[in-house]
PDB file of N, CA and C in Angstrom:
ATOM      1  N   UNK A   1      39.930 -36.415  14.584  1.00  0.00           N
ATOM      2  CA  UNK A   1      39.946 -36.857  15.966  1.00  0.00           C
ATOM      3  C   UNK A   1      39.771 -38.372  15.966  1.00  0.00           C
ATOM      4  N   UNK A   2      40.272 -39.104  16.758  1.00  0.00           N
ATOM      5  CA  UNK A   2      40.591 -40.630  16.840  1.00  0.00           C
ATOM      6  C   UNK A   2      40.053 -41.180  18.208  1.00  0.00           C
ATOM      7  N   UNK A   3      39.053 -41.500  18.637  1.00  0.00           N
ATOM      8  CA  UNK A   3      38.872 -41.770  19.476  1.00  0.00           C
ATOM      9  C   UNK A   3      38.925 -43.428  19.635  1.00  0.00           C
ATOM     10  N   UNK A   4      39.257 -43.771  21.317  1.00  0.00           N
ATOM     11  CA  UNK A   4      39.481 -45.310  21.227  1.00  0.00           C
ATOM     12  C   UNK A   4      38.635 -45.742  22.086  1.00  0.00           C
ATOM     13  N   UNK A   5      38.196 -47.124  22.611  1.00  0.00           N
ATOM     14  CA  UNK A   5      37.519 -47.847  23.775  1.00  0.00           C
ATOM     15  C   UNK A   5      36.211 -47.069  23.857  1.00  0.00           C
ATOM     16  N   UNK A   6      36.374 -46.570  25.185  1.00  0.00           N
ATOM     17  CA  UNK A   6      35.024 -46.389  25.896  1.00  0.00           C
ATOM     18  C   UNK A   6      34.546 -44.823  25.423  1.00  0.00           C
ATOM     19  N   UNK A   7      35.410 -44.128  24.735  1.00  0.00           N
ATOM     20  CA  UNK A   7      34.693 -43.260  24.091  1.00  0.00           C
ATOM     21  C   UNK A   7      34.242 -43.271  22.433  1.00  0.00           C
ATOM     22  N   UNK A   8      35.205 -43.995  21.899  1.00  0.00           N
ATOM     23  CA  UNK A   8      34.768 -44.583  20.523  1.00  0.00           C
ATOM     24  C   UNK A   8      33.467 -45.448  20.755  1.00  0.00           C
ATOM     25  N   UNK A   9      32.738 -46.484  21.808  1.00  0.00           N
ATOM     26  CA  UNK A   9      31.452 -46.709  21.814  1.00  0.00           C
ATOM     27  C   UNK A   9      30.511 -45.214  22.412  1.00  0.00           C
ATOM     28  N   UNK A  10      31.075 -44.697  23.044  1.00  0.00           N
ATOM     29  CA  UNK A  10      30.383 -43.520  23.486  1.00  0.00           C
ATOM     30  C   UNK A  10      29.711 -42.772  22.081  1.00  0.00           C
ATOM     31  N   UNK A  11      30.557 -42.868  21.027  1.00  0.00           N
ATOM     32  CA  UNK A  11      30.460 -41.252  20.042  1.00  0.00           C
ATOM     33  C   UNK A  11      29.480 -42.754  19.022  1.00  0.00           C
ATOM     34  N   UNK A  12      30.021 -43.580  18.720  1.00  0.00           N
ATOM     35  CA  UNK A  12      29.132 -44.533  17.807  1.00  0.00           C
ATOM     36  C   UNK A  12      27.455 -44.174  18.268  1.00  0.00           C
ATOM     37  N   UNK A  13      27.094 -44.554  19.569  1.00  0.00           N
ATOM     38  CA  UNK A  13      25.861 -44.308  20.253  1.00  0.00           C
ATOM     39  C   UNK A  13      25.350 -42.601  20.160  1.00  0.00           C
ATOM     40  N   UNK A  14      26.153 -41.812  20.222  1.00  0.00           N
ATOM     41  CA  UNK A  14      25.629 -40.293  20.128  1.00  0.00           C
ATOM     42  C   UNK A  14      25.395 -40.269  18.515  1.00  0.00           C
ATOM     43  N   UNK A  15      26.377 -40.663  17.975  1.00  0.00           N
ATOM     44  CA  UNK A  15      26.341 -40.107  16.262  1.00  0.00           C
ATOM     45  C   UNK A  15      24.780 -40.954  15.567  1.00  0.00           C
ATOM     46  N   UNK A  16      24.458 -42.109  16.205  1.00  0.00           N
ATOM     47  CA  UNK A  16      23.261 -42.436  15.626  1.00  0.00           C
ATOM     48  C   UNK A  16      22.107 -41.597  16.182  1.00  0.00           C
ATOM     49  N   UNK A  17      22.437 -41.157  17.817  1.00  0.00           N
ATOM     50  CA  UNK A  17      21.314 -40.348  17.825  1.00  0.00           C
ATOM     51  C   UNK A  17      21.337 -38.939  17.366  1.00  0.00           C
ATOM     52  N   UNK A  18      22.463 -38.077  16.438  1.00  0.00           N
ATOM     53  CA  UNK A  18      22.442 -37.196  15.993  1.00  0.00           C
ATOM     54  C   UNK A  18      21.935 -37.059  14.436  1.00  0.00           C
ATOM     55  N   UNK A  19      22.267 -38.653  13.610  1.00  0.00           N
ATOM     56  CA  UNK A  19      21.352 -38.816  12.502  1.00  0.00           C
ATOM     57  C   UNK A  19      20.409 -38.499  12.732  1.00  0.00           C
ATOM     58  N   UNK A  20      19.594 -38.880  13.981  1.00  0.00           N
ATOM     59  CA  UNK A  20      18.351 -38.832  13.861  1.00  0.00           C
ATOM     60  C   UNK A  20      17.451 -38.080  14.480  1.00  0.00           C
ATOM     61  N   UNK A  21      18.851 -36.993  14.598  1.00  0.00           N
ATOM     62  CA  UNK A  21      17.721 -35.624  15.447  1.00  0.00           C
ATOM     63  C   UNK A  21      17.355 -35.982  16.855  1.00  0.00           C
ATOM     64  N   UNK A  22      17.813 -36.714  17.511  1.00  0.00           N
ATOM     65  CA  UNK A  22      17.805 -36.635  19.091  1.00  0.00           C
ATOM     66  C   UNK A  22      18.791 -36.068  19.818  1.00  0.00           C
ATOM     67  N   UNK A  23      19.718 -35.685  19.332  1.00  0.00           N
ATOM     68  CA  UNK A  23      20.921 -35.209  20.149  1.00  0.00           C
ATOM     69  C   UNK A  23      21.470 -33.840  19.625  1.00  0.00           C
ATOM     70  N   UNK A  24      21.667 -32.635  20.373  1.00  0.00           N
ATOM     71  CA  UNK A  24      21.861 -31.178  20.176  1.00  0.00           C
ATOM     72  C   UNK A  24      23.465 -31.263  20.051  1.00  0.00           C
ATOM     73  N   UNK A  25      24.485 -32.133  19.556  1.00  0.00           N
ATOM     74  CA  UNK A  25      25.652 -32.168  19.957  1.00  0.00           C
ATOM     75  C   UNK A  25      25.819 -31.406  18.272  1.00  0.00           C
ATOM     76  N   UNK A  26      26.256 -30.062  18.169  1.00  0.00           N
ATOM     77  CA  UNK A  26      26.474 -29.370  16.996  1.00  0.00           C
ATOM     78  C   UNK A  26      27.043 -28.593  16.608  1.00  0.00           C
ATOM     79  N   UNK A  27      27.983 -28.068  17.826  1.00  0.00           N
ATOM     80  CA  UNK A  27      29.571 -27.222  18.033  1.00  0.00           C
ATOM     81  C   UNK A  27      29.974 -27.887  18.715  1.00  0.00           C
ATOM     82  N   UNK A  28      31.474 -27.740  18.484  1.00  0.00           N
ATOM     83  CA  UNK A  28      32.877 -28.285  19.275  1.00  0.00           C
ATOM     84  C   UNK A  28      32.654 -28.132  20.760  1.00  0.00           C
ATOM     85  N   UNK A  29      32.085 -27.290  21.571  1.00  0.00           N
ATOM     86  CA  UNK A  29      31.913 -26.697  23.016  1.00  0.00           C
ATOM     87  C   UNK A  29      31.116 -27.898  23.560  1.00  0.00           C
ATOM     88  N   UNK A  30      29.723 -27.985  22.544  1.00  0.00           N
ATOM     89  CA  UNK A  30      28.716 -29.473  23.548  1.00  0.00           C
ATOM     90  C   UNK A  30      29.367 -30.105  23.297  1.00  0.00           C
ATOM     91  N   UNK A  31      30.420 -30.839  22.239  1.00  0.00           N
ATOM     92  CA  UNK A  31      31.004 -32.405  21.663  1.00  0.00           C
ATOM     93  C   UNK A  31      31.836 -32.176  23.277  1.00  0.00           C
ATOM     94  N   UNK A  32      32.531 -31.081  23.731  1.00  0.00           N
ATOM     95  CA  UNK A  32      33.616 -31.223  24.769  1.00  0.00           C
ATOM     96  C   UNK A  32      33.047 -31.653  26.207  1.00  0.00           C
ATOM     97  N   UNK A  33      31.943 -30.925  26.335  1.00  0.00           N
ATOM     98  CA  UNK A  33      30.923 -31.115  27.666  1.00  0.00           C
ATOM     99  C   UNK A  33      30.032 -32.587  27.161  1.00  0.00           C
ATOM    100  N   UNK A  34      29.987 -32.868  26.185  1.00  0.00           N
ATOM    101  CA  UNK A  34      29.248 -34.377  26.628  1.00  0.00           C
ATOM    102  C   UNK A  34      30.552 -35.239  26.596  1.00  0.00           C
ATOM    103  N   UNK A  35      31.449 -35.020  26.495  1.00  0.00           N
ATOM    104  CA  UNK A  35      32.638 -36.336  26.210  1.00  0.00           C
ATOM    105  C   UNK A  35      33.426 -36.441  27.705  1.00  0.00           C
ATOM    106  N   UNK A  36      33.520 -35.106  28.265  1.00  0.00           N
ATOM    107  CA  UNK A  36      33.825 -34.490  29.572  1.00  0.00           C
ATOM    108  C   UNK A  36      32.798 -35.781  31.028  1.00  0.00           C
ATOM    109  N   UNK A  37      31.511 -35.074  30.237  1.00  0.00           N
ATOM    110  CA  UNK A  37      30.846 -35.947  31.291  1.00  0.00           C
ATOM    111  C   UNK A  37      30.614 -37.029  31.598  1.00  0.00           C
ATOM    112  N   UNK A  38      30.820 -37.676  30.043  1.00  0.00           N
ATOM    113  CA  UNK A  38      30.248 -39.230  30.356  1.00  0.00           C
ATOM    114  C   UNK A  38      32.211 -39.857  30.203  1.00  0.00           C
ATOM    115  N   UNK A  39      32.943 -39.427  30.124  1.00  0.00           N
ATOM    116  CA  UNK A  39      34.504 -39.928  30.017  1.00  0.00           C
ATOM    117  C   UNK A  39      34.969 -39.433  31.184  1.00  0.00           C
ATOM    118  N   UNK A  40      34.633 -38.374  31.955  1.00  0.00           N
ATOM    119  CA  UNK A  40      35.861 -37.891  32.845  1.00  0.00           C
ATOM    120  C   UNK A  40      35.157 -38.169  34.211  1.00  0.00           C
ATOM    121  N   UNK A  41      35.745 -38.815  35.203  1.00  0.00           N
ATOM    122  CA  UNK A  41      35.481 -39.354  36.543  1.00  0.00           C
ATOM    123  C   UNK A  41      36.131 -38.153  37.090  1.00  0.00           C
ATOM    124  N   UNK A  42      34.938 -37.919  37.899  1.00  0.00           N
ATOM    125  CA  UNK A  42      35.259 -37.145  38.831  1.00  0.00           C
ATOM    126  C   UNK A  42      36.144 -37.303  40.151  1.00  0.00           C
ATOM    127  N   UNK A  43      36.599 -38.673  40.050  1.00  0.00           N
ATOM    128  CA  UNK A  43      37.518 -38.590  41.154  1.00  0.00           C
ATOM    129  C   UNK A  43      39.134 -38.572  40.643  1.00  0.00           C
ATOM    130  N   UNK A  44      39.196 -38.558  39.131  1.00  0.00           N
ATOM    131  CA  UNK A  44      40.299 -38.251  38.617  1.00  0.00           C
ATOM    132  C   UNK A  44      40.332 -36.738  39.080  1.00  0.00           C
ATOM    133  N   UNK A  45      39.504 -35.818  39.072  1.00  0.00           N
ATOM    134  CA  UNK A  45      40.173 -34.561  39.567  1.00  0.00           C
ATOM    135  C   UNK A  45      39.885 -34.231  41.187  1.00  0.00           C
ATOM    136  N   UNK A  46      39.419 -35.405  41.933  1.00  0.00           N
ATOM    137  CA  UNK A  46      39.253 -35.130  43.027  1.00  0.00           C
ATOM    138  C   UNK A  46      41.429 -35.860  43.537  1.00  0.00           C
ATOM    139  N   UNK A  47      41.850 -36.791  42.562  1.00  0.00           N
ATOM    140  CA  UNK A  47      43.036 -37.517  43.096  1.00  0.00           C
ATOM    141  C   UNK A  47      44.289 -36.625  42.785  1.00  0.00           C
ATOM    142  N   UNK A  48      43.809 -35.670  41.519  1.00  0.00           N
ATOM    143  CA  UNK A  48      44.695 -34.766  40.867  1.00  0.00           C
ATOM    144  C   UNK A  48      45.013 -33.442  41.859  1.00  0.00           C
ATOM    145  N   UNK A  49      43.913 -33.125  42.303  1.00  0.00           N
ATOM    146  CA  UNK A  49      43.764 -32.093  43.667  1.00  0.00           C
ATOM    147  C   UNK A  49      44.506 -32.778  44.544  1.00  0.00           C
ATOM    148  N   UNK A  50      44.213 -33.812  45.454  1.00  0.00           N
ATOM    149  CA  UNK A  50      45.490 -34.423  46.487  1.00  0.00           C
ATOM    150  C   UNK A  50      46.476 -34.064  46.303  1.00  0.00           C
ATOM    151  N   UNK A  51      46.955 -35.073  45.059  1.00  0.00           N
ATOM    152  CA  UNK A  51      48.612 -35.031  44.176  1.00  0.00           C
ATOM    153  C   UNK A  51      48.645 -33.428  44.194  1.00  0.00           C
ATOM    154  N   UNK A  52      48.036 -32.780  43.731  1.00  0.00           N
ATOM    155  CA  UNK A  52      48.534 -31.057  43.826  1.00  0.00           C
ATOM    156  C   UNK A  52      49.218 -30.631  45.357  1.00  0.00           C
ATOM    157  N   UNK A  53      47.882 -30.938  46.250  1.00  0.00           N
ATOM    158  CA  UNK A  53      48.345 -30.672  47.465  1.00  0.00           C
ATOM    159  C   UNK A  53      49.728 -31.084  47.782  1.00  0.00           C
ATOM    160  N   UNK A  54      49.972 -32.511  47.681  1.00  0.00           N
ATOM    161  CA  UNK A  54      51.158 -32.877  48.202  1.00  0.00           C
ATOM    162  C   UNK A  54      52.856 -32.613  47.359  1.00  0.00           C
ATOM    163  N   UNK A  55      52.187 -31.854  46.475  1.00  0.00           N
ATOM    164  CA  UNK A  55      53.442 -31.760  45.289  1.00  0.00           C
ATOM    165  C   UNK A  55      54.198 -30.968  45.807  1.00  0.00           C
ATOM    166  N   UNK A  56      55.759 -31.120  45.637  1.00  0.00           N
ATOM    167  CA  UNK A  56      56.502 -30.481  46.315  1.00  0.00           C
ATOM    168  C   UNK A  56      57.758 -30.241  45.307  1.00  0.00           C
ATOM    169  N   UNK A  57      58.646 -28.783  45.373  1.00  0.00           N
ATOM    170  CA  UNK A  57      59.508 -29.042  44.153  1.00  0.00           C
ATOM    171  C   UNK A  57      60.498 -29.518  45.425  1.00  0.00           C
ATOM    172  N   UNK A  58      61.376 -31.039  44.931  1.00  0.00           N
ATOM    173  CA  UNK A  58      62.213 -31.206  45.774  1.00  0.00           C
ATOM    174  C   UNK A  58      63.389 -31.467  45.540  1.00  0.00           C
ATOM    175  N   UNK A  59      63.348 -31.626  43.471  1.00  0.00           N
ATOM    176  CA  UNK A  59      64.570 -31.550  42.587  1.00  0.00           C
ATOM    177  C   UNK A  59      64.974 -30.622  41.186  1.00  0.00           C
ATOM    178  N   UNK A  60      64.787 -31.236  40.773  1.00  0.00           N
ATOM    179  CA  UNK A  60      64.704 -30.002  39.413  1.00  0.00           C
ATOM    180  C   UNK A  60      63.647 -29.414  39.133  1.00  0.00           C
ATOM    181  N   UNK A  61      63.631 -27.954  38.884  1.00  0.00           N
ATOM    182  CA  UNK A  61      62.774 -27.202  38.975  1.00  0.00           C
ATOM    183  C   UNK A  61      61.475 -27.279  37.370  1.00  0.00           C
ATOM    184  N   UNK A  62      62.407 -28.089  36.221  1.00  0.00           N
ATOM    185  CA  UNK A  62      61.563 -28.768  35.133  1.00  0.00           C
ATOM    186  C   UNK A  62      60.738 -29.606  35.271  1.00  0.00           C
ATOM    187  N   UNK A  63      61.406 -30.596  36.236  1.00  0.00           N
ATOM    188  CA  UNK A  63      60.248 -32.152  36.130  1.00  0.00           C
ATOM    189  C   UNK A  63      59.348 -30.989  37.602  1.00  0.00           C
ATOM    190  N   UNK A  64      59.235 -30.127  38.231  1.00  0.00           N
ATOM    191  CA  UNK A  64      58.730 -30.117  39.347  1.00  0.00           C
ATOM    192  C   UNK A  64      57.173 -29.162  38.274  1.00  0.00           C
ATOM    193  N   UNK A  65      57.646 -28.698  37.533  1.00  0.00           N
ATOM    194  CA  UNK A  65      56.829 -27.814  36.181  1.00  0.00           C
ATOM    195  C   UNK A  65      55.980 -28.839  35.684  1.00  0.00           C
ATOM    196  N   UNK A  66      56.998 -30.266  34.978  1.00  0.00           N
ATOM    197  CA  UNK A  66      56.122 -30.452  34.873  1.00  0.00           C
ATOM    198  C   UNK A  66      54.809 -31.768  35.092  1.00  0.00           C
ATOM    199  N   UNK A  67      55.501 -31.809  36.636  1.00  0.00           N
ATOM    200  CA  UNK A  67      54.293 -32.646  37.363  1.00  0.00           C
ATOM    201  C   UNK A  67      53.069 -31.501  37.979  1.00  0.00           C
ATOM    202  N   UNK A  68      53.341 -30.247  37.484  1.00  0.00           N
ATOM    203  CA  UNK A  68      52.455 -29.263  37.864  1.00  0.00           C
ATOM    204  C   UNK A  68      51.771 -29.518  36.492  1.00  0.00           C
ATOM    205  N   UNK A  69      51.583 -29.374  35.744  1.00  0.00           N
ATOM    206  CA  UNK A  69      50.692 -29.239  34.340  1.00  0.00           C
ATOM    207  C   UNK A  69      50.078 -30.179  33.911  1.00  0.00           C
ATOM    208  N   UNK A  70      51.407 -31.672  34.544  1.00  0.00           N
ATOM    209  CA  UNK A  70      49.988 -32.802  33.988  1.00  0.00           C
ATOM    210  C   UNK A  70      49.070 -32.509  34.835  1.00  0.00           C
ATOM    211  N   UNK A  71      49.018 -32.113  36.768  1.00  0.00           N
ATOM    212  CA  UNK A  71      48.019 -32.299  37.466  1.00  0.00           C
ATOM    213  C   UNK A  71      46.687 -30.932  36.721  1.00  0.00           C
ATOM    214  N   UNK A  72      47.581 -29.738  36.751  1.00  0.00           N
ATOM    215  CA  UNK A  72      46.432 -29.104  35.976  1.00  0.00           C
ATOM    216  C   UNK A  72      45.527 -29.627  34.616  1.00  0.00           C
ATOM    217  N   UNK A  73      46.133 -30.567  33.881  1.00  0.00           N
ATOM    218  CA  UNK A  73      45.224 -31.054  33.177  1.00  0.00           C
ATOM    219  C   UNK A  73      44.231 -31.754  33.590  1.00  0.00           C
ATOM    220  N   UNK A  74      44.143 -32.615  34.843  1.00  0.00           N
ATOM    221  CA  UNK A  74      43.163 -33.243  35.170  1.00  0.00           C
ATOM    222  C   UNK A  74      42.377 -32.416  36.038  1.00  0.00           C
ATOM    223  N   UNK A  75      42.528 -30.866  36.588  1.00  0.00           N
ATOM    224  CA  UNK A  75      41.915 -30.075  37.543  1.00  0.00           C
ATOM    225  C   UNK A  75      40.925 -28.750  36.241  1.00  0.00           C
ATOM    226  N   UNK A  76      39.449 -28.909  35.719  1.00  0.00           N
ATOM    227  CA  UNK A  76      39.190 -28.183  34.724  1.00  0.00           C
ATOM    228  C   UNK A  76      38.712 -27.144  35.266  1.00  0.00           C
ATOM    229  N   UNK A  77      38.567 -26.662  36.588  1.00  0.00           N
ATOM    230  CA  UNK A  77      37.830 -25.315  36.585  1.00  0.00           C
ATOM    231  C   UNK A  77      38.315 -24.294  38.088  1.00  0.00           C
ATOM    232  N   UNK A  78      40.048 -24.640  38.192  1.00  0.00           N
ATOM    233  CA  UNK A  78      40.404 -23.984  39.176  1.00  0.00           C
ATOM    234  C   UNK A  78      41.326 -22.471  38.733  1.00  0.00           C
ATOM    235  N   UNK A  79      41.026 -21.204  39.179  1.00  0.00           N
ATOM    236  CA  UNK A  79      41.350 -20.490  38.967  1.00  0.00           C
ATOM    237  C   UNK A  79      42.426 -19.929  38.941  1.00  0.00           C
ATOM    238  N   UNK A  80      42.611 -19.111  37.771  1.00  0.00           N
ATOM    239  CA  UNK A  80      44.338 -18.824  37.709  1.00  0.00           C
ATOM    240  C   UNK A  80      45.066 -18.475  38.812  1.00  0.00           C
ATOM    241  N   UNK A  81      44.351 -17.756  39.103  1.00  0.00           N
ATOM    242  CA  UNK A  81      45.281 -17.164  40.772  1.00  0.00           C
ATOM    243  C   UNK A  81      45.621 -18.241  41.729  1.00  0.00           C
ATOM    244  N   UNK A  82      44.786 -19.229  41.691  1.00  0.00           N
ATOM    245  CA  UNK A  82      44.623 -20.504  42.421  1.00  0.00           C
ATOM    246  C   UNK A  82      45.826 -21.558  42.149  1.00  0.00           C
ATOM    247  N   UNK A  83      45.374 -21.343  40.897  1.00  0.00           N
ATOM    248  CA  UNK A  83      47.174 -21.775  40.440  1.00  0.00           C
ATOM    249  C   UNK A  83      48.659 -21.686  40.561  1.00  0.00           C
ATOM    250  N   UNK A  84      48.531 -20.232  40.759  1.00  0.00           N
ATOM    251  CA  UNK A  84      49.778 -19.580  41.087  1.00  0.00           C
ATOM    252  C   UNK A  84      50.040 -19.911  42.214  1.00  0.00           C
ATOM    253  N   UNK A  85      48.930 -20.014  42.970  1.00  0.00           N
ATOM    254  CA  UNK A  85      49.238 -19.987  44.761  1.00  0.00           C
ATOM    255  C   UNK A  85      49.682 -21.277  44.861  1.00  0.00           C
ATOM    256  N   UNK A  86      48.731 -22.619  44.211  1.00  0.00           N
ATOM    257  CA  UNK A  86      49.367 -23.433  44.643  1.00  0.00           C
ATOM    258  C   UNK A  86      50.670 -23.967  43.749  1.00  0.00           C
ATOM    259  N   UNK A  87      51.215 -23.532  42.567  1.00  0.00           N
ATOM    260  CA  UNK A  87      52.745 -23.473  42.457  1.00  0.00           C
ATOM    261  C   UNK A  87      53.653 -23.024  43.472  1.00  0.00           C
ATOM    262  N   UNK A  88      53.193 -21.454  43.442  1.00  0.00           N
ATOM    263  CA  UNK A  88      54.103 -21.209  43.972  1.00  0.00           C
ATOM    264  C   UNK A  88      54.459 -21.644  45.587  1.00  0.00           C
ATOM    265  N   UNK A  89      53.399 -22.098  46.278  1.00  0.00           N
ATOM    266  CA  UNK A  89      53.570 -22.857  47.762  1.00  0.00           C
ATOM    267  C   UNK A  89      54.357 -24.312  47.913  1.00  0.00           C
ATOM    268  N   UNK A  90      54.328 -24.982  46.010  1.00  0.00           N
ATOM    269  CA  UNK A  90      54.979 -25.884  46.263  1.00  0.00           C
ATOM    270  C   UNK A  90      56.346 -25.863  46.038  1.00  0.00           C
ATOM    271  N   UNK A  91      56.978 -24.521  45.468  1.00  0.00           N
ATOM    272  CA  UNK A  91      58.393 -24.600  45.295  1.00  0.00           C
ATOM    273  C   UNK A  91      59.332 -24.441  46.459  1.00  0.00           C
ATOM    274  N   UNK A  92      60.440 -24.897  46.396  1.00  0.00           N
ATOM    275  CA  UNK A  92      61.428 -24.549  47.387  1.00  0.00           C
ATOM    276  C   UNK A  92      61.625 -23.011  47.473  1.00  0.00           C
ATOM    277  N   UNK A  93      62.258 -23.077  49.017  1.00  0.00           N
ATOM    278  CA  UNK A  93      61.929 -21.352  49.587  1.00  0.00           C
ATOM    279  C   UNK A  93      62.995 -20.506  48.668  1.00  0.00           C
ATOM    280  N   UNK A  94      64.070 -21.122  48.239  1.00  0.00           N
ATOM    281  CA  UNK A  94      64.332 -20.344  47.175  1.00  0.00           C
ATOM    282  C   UNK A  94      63.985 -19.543  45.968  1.00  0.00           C
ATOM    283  N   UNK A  95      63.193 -20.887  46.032  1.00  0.00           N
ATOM    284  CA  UNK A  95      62.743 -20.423  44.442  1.00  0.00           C
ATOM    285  C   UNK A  95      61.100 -19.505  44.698  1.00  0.00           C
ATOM    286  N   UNK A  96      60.869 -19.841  45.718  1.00  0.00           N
ATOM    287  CA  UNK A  96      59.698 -18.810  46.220  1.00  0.00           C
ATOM    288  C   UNK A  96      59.947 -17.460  46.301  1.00  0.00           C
ATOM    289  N   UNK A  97      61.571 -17.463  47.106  1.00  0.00           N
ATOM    290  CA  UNK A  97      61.766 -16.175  47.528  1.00  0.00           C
ATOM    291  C   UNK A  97      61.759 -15.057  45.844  1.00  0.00           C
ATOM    292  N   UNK A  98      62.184 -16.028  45.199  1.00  0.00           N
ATOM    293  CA  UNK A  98      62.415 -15.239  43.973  1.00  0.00           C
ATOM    294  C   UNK A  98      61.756 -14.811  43.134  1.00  0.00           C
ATOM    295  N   UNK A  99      60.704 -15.995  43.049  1.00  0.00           N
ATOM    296  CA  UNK A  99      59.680 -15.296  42.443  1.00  0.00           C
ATOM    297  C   UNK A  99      58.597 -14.042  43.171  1.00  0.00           C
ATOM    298  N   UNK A 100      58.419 -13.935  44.824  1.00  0.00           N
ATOM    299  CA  UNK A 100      58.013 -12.880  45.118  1.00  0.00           C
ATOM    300  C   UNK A 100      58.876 -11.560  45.440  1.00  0.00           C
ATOM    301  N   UNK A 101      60.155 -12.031  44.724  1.00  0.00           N
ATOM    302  CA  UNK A 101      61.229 -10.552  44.478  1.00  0.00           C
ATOM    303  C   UNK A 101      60.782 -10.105  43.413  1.00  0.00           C
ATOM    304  N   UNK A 102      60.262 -10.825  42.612  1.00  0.00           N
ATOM    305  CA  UNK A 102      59.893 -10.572  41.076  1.00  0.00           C
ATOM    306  C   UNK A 102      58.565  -9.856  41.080  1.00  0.00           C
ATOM    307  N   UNK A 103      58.058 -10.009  42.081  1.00  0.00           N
ATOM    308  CA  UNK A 103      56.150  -9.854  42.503  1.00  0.00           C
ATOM    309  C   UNK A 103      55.201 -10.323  41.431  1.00  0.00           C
ATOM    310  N   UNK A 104      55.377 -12.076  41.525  1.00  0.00           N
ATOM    311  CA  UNK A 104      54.733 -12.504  41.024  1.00  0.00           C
ATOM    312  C   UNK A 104      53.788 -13.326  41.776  1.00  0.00           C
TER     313      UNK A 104
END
């Protein structure tokens, strides 16, 4: 793993306090939740939620995919179903109609 800037000083500062027995960071799961917290701004997934809201498929149904997935990358704890709904509300009524012919 390669980390750069503001998390490469982040992990320098944890790894000395893990020499020395101050810091519980000792599976992959805490390394993700402390890097999460002190790296990820919460208004990156408060801006990623907007952009969801307003996403609309209004050309090709690929790039409309995949401006859906980068936003799910910045959204970490919304539910699958939640997902679906808001895909599928943003596609054209075509492509809506089809996928609930499909009953998806």
């Amino acid at each position: 793993m390669h980390l750069f800037k503001d998390a490469k000083l982040w992990w320098r500062s944890r790894y000395i306090d893990i020499q020395e027995e101050r810091c519980p960071i000792d599976i992959w799961d805490v390394l993700k939740k402390e890097l999460r917290s002190q790296l990820f701004s919460e208004n990156v997934e408060i801006l990623a939620r907007r952009k969801l809201r307003e996403l609309k498929h209004n050309g090709n149904i690929r790039e409309y995919v995949k401006q859906f997935a980068r936003l799910m990358l910045d959204i970490r704890d919304m539910l699958e179903k939640d997902k679906v709904f808001c895909f599928v509300e943003g596609l054209k009524p075509w492509a809506k109609t089809k996928l609930y012919e499909q009953r998806v």
